[in-house]
C-alpha atoms as a PDB file:
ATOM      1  CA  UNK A   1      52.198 187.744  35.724  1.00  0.00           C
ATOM      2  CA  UNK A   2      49.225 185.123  35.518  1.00  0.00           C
ATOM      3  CA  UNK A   3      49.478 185.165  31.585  1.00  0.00           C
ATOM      4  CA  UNK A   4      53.278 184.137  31.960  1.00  0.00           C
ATOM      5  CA  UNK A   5      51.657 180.751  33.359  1.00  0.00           C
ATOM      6  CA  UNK A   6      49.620 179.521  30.562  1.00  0.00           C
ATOM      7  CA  UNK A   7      47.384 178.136  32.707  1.00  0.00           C
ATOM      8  CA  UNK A   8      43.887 177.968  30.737  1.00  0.00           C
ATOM      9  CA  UNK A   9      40.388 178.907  31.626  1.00  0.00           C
ATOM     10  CA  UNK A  10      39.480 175.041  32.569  1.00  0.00           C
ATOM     11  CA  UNK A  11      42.883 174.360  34.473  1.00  0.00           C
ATOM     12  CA  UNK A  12      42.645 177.385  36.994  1.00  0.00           C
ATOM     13  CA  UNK A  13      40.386 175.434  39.021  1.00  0.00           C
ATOM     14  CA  UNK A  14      42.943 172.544  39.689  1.00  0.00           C
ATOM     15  CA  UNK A  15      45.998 175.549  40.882  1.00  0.00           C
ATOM     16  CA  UNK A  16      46.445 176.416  44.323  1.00  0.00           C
ATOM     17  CA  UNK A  17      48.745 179.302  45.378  1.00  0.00           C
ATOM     18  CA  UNK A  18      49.975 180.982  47.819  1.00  0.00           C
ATOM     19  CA  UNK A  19      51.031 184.425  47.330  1.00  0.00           C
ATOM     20  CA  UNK A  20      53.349 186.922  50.007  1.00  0.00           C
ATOM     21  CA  UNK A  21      52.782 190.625  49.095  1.00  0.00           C
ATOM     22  CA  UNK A  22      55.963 192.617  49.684  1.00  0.00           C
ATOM     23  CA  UNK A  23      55.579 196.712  49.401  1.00  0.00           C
ATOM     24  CA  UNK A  24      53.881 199.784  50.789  1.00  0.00           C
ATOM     25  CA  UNK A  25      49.829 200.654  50.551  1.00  0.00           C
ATOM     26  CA  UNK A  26      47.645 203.423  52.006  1.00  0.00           C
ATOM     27  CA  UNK A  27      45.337 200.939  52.238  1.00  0.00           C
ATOM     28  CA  UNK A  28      45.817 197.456  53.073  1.00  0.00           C
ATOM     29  CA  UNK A  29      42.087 196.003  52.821  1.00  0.00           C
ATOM     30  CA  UNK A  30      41.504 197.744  49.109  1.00  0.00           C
ATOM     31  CA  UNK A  31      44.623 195.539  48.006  1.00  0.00           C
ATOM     32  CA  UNK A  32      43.364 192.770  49.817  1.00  0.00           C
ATOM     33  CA  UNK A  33      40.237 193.172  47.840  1.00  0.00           C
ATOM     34  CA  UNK A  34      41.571 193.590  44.333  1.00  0.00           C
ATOM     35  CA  UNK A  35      44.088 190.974  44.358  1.00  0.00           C
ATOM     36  CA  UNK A  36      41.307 188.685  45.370  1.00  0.00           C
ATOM     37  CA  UNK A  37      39.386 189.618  42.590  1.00  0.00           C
ATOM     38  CA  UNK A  38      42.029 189.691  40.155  1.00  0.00           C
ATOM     39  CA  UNK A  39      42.741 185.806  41.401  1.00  0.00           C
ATOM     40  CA  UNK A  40      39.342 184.778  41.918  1.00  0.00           C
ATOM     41  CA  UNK A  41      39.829 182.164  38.904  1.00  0.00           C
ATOM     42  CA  UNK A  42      42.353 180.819  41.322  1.00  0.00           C
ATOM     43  CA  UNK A  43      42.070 178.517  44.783  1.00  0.00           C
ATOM     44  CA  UNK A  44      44.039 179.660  47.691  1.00  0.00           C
ATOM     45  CA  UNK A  45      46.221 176.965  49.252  1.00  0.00           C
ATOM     46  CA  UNK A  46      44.394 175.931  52.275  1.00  0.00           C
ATOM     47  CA  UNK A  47      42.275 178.447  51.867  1.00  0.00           C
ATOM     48  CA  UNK A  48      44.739 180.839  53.661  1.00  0.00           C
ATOM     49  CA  UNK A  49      44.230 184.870  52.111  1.00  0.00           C
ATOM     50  CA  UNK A  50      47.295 186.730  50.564  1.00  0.00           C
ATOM     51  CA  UNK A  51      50.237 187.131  53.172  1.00  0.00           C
ATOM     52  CA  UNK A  52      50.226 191.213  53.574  1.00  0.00           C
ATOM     53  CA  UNK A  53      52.583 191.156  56.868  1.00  0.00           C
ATOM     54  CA  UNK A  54      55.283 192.662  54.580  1.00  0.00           C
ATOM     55  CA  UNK A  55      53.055 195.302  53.624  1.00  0.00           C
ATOM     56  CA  UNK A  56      53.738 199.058  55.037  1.00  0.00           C
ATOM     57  CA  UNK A  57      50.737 201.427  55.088  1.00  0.00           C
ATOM     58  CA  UNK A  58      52.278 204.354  52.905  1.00  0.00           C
ATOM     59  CA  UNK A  59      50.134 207.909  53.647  1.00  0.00           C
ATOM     60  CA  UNK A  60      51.226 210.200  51.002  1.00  0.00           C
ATOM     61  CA  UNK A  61      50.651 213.936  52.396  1.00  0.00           C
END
């Protein structure tokens, strides 16, 4: 998804996003945790974390 952007190296600092996770996890803070990584090139909009209140906790048996 980020590629699709073409947002380069020395304009990632400028973006701000804001990002609403939709979808089922067995554990919330590990995805919290790797999408922050995966965006860390990336500012949060106000500074607010990923939305995850649309996110189900999913415990396959």
């Amino acid at each position: 998804m980020v590629r699709k952007w073409n947002i380069g190296k020395n304009e990632a600092s400028k973006v701000r996003i804001r990002l609403k996770i939709k979808g089922y996890t067995s554990n919330k803070n590990k995805l919290l945790e790797i999408t922050k990584e995966t965006l860390k090139d990336f500012t949060f909009y106000n500074y607010q974390e990923p939305d995850l209140s649309e996110v189900s906790i999913f415990n396959d048996p």
